[in-house]
N, C-alpha and C. Protein backbone atom coordinates (compact mmCIF):
# COMPACT_ATOMS: atom_id res chain seq x y z
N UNK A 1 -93.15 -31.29 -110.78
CA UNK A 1 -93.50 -32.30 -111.74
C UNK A 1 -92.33 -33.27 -111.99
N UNK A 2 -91.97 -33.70 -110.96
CA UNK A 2 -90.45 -34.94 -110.99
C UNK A 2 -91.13 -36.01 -112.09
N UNK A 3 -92.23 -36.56 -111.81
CA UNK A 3 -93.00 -37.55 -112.91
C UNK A 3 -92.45 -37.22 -114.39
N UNK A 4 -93.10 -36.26 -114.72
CA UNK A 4 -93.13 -35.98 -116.26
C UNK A 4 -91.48 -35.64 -116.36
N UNK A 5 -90.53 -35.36 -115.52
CA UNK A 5 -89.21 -35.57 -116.26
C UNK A 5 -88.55 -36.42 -116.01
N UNK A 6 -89.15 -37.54 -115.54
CA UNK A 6 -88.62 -38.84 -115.20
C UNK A 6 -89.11 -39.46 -116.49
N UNK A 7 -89.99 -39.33 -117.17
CA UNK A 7 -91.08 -39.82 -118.11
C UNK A 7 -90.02 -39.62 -119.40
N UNK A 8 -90.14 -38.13 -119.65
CA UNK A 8 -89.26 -37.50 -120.71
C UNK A 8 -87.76 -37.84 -120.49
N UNK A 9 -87.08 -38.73 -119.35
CA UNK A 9 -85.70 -39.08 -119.78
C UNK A 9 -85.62 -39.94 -120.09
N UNK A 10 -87.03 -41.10 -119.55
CA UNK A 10 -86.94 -42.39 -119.64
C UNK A 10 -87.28 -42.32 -121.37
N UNK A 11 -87.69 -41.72 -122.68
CA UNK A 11 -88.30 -41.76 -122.95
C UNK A 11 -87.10 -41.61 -124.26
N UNK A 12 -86.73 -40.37 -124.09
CA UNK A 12 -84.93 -39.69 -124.66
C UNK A 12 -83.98 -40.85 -124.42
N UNK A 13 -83.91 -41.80 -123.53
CA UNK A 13 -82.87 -42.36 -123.37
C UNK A 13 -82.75 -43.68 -123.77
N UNK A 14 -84.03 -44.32 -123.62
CA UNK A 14 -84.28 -46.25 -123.83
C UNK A 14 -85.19 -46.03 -125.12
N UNK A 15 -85.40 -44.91 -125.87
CA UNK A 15 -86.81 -45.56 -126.49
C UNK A 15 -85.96 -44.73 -127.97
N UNK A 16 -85.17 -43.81 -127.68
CA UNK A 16 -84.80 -43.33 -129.22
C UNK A 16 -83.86 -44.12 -129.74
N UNK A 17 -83.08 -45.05 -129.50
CA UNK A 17 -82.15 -45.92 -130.42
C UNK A 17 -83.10 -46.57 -130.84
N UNK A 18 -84.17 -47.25 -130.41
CA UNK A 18 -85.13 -48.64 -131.10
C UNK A 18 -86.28 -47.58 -132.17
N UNK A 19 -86.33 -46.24 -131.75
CA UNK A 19 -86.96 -45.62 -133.07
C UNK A 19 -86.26 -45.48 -134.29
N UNK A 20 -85.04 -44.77 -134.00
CA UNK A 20 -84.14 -45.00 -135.15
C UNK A 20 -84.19 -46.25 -135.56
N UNK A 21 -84.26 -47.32 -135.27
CA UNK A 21 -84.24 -48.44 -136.11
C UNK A 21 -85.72 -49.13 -136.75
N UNK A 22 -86.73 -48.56 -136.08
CA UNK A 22 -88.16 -48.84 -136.91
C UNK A 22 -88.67 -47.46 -137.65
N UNK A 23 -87.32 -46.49 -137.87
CA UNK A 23 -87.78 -45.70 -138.85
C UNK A 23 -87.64 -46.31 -140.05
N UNK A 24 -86.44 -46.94 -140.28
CA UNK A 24 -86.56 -48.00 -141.45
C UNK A 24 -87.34 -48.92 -141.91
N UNK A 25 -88.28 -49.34 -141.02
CA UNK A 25 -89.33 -50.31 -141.12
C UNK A 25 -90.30 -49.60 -140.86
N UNK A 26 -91.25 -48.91 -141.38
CA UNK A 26 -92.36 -48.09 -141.34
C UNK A 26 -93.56 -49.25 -140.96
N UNK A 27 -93.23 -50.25 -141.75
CA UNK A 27 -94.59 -51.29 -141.13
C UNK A 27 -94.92 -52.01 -140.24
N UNK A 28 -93.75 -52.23 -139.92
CA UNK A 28 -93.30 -52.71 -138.59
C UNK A 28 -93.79 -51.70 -137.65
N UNK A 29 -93.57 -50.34 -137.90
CA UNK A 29 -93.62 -49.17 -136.46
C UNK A 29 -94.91 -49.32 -136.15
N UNK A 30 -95.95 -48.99 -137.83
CA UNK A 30 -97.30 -49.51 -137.29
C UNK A 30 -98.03 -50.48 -136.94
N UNK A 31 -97.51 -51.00 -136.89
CA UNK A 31 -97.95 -52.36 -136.39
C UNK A 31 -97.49 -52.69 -134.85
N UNK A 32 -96.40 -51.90 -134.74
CA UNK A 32 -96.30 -51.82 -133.12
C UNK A 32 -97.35 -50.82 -132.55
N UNK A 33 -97.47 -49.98 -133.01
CA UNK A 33 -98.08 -48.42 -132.61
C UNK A 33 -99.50 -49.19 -132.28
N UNK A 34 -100.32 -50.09 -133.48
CA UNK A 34 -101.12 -50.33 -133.24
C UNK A 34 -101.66 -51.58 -132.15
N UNK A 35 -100.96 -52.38 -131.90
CA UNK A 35 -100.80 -53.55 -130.84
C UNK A 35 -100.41 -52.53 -129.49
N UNK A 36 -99.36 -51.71 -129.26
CA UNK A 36 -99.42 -50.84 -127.95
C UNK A 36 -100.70 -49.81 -127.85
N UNK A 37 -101.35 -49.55 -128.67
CA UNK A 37 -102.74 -48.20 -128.53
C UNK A 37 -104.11 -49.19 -128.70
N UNK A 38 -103.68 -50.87 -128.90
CA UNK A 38 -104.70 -51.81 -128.57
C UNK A 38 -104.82 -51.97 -127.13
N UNK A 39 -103.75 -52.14 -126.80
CA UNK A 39 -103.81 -52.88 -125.20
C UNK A 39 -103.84 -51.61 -124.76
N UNK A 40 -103.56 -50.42 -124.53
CA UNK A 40 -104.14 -49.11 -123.63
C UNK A 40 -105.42 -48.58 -124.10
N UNK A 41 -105.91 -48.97 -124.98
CA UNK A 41 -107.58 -49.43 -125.23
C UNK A 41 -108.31 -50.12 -124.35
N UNK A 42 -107.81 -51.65 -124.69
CA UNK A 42 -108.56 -52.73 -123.94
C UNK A 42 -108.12 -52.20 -121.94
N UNK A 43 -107.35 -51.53 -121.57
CA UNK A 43 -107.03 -51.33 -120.97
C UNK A 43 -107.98 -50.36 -120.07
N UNK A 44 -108.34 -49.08 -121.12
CA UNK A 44 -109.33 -48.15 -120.41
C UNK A 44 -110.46 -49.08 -120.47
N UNK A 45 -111.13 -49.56 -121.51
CA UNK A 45 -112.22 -49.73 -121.92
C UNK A 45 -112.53 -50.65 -120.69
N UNK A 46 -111.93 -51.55 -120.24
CA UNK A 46 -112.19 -52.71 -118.77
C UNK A 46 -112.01 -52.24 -118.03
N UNK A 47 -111.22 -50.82 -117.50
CA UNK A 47 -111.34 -50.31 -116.07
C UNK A 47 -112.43 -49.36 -116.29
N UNK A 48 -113.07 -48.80 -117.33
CA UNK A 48 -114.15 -47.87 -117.23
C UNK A 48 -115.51 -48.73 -117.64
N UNK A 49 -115.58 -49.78 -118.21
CA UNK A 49 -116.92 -50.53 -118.13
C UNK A 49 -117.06 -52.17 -116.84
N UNK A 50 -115.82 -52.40 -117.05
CA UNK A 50 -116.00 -53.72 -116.20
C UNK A 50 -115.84 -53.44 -114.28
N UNK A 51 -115.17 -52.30 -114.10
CA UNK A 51 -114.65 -52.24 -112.48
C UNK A 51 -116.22 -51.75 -112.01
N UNK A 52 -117.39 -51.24 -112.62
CA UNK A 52 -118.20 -51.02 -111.91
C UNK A 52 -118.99 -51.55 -111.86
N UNK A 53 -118.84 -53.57 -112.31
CA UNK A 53 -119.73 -54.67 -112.42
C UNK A 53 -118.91 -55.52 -111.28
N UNK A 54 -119.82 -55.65 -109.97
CA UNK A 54 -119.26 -56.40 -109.37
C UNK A 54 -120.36 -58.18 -109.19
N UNK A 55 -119.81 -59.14 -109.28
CA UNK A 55 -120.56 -60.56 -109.13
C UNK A 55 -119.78 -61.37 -107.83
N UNK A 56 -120.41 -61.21 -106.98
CA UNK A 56 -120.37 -61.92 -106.00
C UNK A 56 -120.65 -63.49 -105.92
């Protein structure tokens, strides 16, 4: 599983200084949380309803 600990360093290494700093801003975090879990929404939702509409 090289993936998932490539995942978990990338993850420990670039992403925990910028949490520490939107722990202070709680509204801010959600408001990111919710704009990133929008677009991996819109994301499934068009590869699982739109890829099996094809128009020629």
């Amino acid at each position: 599983m090289p993936g998932t600990a490539v995942g978990i360093y990338f993850i420990d290494t670039f992403v925990r200084p910028f949490a520490k700093i939107m722990e202070k801003m709680p509204f801010l975090m959600i408001g990111f949380l919710v704009i990133l879990y929008g677009i991996i929404a819109y994301v499934v939702l068009k590869s699982a309803y739109v890829a099996d509409e094809h128009h020629y």
